[in-house]
Protein backbone atom coordinates (compact mmCIF):
# COMPACT_ATOMS: atom_id res chain seq x y z
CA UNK A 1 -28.31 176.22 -28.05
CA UNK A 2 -29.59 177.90 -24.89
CA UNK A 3 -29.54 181.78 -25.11
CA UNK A 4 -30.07 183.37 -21.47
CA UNK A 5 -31.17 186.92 -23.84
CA UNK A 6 -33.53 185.61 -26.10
CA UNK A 7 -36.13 186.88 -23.82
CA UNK A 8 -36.04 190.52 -24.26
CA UNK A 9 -37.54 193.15 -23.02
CA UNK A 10 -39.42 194.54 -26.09
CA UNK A 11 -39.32 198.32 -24.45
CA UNK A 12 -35.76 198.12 -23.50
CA UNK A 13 -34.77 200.83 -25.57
CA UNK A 14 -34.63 204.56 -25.12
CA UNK A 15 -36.92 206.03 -26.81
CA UNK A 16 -36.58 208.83 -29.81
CA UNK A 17 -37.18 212.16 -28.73
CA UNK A 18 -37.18 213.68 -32.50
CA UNK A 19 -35.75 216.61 -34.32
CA UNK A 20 -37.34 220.32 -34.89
CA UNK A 21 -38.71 219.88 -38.68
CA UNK A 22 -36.00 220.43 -41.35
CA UNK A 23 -36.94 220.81 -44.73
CA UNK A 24 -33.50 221.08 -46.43
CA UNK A 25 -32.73 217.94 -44.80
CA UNK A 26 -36.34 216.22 -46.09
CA UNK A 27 -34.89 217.39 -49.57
CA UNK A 28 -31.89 216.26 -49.04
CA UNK A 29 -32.89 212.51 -48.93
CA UNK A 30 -32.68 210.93 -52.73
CA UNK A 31 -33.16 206.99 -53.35
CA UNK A 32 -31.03 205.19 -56.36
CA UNK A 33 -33.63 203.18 -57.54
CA UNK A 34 -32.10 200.92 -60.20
CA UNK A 35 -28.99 200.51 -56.98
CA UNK A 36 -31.00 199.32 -54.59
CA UNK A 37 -33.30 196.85 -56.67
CA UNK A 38 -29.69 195.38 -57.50
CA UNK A 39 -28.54 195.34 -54.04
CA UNK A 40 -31.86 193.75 -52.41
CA UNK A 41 -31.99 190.97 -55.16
CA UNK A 42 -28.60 190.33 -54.03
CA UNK A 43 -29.65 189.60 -50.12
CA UNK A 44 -31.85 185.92 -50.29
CA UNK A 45 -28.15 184.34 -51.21
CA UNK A 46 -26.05 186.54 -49.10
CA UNK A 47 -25.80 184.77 -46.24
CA UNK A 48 -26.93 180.73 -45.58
CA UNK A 49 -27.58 179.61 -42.24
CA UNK A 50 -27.98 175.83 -41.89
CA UNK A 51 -29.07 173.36 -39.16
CA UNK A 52 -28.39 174.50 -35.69
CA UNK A 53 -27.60 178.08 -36.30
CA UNK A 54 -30.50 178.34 -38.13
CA UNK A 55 -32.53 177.00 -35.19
CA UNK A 56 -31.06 179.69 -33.22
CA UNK A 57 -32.00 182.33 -35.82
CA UNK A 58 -35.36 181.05 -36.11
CA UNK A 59 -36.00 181.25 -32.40
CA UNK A 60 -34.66 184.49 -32.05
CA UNK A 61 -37.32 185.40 -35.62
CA UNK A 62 -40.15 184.29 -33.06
CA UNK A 63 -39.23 186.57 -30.17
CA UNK A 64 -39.47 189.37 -32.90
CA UNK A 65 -42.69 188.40 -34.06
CA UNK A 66 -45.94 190.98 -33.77
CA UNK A 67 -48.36 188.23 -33.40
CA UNK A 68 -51.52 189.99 -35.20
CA UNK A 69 -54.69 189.66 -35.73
CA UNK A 70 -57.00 192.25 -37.46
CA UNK A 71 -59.72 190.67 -39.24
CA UNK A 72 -63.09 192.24 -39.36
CA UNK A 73 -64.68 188.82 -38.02
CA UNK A 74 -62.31 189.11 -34.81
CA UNK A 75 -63.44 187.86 -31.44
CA UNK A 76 -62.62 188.05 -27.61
CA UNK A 77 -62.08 184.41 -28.02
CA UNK A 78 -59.83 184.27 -30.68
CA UNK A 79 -57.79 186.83 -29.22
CA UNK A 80 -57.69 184.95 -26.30
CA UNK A 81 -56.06 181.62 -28.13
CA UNK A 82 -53.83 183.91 -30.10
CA UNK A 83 -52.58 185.70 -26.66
CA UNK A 84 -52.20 181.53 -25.45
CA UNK A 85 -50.21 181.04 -28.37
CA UNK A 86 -47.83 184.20 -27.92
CA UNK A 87 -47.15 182.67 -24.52
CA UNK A 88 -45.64 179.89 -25.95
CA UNK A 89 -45.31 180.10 -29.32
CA UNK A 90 -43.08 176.91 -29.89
CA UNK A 91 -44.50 173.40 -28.68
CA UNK A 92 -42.48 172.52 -25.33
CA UNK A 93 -41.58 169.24 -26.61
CA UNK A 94 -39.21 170.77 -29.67
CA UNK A 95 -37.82 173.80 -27.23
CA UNK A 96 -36.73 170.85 -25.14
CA UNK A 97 -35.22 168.88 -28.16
CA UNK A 98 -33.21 172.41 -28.90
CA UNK A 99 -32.33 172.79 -25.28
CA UNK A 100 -34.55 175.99 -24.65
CA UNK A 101 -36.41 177.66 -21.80
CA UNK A 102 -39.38 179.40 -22.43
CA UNK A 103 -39.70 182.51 -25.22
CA UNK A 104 -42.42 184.66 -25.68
CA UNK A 105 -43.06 186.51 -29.07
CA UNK A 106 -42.56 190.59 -29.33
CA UNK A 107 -45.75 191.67 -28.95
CA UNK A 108 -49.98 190.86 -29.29
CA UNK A 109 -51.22 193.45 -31.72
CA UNK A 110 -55.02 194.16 -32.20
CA UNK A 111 -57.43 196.39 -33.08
CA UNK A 112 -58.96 198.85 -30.15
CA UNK A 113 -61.91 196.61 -29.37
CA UNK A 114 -59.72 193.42 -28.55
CA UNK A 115 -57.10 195.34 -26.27
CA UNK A 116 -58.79 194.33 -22.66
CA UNK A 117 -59.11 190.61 -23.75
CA UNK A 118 -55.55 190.62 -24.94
CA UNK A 119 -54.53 192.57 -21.52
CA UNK A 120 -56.88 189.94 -19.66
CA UNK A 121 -54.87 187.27 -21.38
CA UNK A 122 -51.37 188.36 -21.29
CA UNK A 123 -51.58 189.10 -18.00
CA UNK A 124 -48.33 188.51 -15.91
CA UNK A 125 -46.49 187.22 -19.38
CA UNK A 126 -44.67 190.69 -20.27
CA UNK A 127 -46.22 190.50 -23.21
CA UNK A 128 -46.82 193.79 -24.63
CA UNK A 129 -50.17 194.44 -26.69
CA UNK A 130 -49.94 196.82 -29.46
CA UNK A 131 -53.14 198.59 -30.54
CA UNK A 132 -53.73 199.73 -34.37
CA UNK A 133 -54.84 203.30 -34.62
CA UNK A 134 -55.60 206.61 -36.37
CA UNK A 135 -58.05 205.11 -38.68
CA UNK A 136 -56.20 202.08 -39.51
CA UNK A 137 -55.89 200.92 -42.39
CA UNK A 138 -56.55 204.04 -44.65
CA UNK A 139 -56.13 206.80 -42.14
CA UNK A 140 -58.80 209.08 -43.72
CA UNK A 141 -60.92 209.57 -40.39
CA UNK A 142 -60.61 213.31 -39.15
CA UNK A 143 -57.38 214.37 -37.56
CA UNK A 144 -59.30 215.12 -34.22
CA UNK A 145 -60.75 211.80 -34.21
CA UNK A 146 -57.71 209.45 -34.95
CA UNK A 147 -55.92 211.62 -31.79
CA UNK A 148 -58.49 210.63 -29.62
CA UNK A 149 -58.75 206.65 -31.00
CA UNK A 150 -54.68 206.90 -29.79
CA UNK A 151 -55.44 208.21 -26.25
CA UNK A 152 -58.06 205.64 -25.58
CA UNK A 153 -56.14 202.62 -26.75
CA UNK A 154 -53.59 204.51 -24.58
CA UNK A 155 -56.11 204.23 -21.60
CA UNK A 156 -57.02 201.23 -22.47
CA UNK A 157 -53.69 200.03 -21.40
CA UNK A 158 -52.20 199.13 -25.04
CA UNK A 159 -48.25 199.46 -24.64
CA UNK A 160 -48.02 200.23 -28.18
CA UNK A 161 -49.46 202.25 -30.91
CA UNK A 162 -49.06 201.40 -34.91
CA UNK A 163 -50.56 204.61 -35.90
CA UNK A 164 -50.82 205.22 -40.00
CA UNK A 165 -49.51 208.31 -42.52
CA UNK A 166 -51.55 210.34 -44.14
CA UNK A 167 -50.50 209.13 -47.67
CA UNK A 168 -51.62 212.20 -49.53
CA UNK A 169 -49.17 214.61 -47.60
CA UNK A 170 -46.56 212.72 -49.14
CA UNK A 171 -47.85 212.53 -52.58
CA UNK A 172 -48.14 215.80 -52.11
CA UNK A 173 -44.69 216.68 -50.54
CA UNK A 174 -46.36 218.41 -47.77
CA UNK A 175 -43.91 217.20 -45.61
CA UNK A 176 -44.78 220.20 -42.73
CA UNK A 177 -48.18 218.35 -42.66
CA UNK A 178 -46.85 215.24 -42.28
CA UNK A 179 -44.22 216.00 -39.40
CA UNK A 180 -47.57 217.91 -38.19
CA UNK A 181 -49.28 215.20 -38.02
CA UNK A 182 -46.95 212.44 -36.83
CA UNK A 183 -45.84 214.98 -33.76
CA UNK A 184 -49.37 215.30 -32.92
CA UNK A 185 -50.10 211.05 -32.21
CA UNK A 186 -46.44 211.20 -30.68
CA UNK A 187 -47.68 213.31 -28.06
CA UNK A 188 -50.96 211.37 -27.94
CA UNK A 189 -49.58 208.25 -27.18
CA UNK A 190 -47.76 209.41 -24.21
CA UNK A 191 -45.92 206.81 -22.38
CA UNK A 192 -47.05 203.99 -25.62
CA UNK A 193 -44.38 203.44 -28.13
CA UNK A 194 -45.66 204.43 -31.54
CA UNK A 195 -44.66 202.92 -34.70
CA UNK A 196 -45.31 204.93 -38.14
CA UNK A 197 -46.60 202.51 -40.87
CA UNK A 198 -45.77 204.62 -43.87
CA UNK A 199 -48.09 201.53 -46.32
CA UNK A 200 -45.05 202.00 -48.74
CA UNK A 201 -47.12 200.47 -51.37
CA UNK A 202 -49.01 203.58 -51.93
CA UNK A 203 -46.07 206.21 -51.69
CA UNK A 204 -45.75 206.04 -55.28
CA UNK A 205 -41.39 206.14 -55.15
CA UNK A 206 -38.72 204.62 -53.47
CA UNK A 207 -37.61 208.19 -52.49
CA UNK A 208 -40.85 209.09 -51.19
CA UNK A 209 -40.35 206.43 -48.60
CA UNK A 210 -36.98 207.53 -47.84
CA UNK A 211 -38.11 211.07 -47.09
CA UNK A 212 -41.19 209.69 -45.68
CA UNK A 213 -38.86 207.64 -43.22
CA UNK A 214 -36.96 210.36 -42.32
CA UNK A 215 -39.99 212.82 -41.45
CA UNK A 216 -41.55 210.21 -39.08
CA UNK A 217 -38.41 209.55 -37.72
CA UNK A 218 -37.59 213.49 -37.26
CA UNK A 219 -41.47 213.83 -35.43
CA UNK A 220 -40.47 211.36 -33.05
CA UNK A 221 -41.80 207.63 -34.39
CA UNK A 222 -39.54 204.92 -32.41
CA UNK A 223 -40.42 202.55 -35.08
CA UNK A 224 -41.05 202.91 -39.12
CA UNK A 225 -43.22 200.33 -40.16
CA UNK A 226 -43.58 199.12 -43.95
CA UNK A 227 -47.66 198.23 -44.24
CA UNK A 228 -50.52 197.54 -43.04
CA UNK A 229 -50.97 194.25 -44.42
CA UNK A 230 -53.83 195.56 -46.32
CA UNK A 231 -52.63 197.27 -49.34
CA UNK A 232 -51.98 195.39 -52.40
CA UNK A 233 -48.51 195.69 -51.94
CA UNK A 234 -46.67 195.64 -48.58
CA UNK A 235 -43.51 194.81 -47.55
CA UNK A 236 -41.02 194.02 -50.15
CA UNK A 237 -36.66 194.03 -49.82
CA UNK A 238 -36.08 196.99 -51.40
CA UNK A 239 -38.72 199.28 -49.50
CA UNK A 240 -37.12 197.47 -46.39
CA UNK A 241 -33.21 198.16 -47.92
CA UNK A 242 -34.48 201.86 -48.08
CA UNK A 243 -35.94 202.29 -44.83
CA UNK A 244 -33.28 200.32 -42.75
CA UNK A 245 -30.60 202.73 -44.61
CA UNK A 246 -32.69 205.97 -43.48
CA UNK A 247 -32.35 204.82 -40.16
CA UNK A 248 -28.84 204.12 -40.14
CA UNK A 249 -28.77 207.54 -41.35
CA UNK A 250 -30.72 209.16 -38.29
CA UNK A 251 -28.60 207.02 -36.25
CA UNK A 252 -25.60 208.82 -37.58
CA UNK A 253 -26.94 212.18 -37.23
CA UNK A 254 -28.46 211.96 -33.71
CA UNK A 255 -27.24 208.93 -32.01
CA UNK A 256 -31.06 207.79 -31.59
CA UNK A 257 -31.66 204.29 -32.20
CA UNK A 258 -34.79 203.82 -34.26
CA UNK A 259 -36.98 200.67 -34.76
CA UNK A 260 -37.78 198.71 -37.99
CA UNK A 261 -41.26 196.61 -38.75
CA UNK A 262 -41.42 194.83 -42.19
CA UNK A 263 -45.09 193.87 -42.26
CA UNK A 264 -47.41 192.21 -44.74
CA UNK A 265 -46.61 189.27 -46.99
CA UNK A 266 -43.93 187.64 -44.49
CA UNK A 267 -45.07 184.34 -44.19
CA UNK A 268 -41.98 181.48 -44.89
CA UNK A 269 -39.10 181.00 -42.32
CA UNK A 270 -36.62 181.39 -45.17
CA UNK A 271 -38.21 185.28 -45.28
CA UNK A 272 -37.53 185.84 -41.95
CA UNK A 273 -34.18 184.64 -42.20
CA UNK A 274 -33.19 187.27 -45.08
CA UNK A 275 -34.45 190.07 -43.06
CA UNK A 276 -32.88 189.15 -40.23
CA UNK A 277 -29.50 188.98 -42.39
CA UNK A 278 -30.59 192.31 -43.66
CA UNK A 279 -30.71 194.10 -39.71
CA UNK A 280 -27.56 192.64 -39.03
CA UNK A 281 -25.93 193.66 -42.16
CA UNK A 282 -27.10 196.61 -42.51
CA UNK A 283 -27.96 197.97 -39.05
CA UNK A 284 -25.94 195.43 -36.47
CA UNK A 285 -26.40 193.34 -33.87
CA UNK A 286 -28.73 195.48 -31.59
CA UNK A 287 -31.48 195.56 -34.26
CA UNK A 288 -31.74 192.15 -33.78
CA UNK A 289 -33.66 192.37 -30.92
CA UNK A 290 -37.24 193.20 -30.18
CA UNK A 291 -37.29 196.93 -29.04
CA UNK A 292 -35.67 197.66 -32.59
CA UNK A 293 -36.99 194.79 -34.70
CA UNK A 294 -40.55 193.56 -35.35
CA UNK A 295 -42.43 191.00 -37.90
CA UNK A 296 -46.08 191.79 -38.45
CA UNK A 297 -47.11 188.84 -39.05
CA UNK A 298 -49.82 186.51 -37.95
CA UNK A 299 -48.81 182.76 -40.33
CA UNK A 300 -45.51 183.68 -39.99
CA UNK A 301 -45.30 181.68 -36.87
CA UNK A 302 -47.16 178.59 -38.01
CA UNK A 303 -44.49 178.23 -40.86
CA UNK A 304 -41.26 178.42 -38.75
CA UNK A 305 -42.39 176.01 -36.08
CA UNK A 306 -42.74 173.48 -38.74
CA UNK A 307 -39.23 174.18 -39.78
CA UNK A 308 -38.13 173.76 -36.20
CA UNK A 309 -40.00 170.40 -35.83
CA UNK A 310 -37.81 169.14 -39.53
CA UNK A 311 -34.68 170.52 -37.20
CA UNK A 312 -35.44 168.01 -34.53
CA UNK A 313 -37.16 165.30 -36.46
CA UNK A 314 -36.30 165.04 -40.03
CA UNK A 315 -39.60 165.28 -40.98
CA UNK A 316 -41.94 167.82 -42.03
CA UNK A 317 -45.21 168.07 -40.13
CA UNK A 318 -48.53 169.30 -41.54
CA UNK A 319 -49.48 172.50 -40.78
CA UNK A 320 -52.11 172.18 -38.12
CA UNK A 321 -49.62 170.74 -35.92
CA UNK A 322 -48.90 174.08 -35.32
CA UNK A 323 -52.08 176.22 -35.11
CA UNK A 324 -52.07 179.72 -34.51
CA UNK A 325 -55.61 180.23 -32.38
């Protein structure tokens, strides 16, 4: 089962430069509501993957994985077992069993206060940390203040930025404001990846996350990111089935590769599985692969281990076999 590229190099990937702002084609973008809730219910049962391949799809889930924490009770010590754990995320006894070298996860992602512990703790692993930003989760701080939060996560040597929208400009249509405002933490995160969480939940319409999508993608994001994990709703298969299709759209127009992150709610191996079925389906091969594909998750982990040990053993193990921190 041994795959010499399952260790990836999550920043692999050119990066996307954007578009000048195009209103006509923000307009443009319509979502079929009633067609994609059809389509997406069709995807749990679209494609099976049993016993050894779905080993191998599992392990390959894991390398995607944002391994998060963001909890308001956070320390520099949990961080520090979480950043152990993204090391090596599967036991060494099981990636033997499944004849694997060592794989990392995607990422560490944390809120500004935990990046120099994470740093500290990654150290030499390749591991990148991603920092949340801009007023995470709501985004309602001043505009002046969630540019400078980016910059010094930026200093503080996070690789990544998960920066959030301003819901209201979409609500609003204000979709100048919103390419405004997403070109603006672009340029602050400089040499950081950013990804856009759009917290689809609150956009009100499946065609305000298209257009949504397309905006971020047009100010530069190199990821579009469902949630935050904190609203009520977060990622779901049809949001995801409209967001992967506006990026196979921006692919087609500018030959930029953009990132996906479902987020929120993604907790079972058997999830993981369908949206890994739904990259390759609907995006191919490459977005099967860290620098275009992240999980934010955080038990997301705990769950497919488990599955892995049933793989080797037959048996199912209980869960804190397989703690997180």
């Amino acid at each position: 089962m041994s795959d010499p590229a399952i260790q990836l190099n999550a920043h692999a990937h050119a990066r996307n430069p954007g578009l000048p702002f195009d209103l006509d084609r923000v307009r443009a973008v319509q979502a079929n509501t009633s067609a994609i809730e059809r389509r997406a219910a069709s995807l749990p049962g679209r494609r099976s993957v049993k016993k050894d391949w779905q080993a191998a799809w599992l392990l390959r889930a894991i390398t995607c994985i944002d391994l998060t924490t963001l909890a308001g009770d956070d320390t520099a010590g949990r961080v520090r077992r979480l950043c152990a754990k993204a090391r090596q995320p599967v036991r060494a006894d099981l990636l033997e069993a499944l004849g694997m070298g060592p794989i990392t996860v995607g990422a560490v992602c944390v809120y500004h206060d935990m990046i120099e512990p994470a740093i500290e703790a990654l150290q030499g692993s390749g591991i990148p940390v991603a920092a949340v930003s801009t007023g995470f989760p709501a985004g309602l701080s001043p505009l002046d203040l969630r540019i400078a939060e980016i910059e010094r996560s930026v200093q503080a040597g996070a690789s990544e930025i998960d920066i959030v929208i301003s819901r209201r400009h979409v609500l609003t249509g204000n979709w100048q404001a919103l390419y405004d405002e997403m070109r603006a933490f672009r340029a602050a995160c400089g040499p950081a990846h950013v990804k856009a969480i759009l917290a689809t939940g609150e956009l009100g319409s499946l065609r305000n996350v298209a257009r949504a999508s397309h905006v971020c993608m047009m100010a530069g994001a190199d990821f579009i990111k469902t949630s935050t994990g904190k609203e009520s709703v977060n990622a779901t298969l049809p949001v995801s089935l409209v967001m992967v299709r506006a990026i196979r759209e921006y692919q087609r127009q500018t030959g930029v590769k953009v990132g996906y992150k479902p987020a929120g709610g993604i907790s079972k191996a058997k999830d993981a599985l369908t949206y890994l079925a739904l990259m390759k389906d609907e995006l191919g091969d490459d977005w099967l692969r860290n620098d275009l594909f992240r999980f934010g998750a955080s038990s997301l982990l705990g769950d497919i281990e488990r599955q892995l040990e049933h793989h080797v053993t037959g048996r199912y193990s209980a869960g804190h076999r397989h703690a997180l921190s």
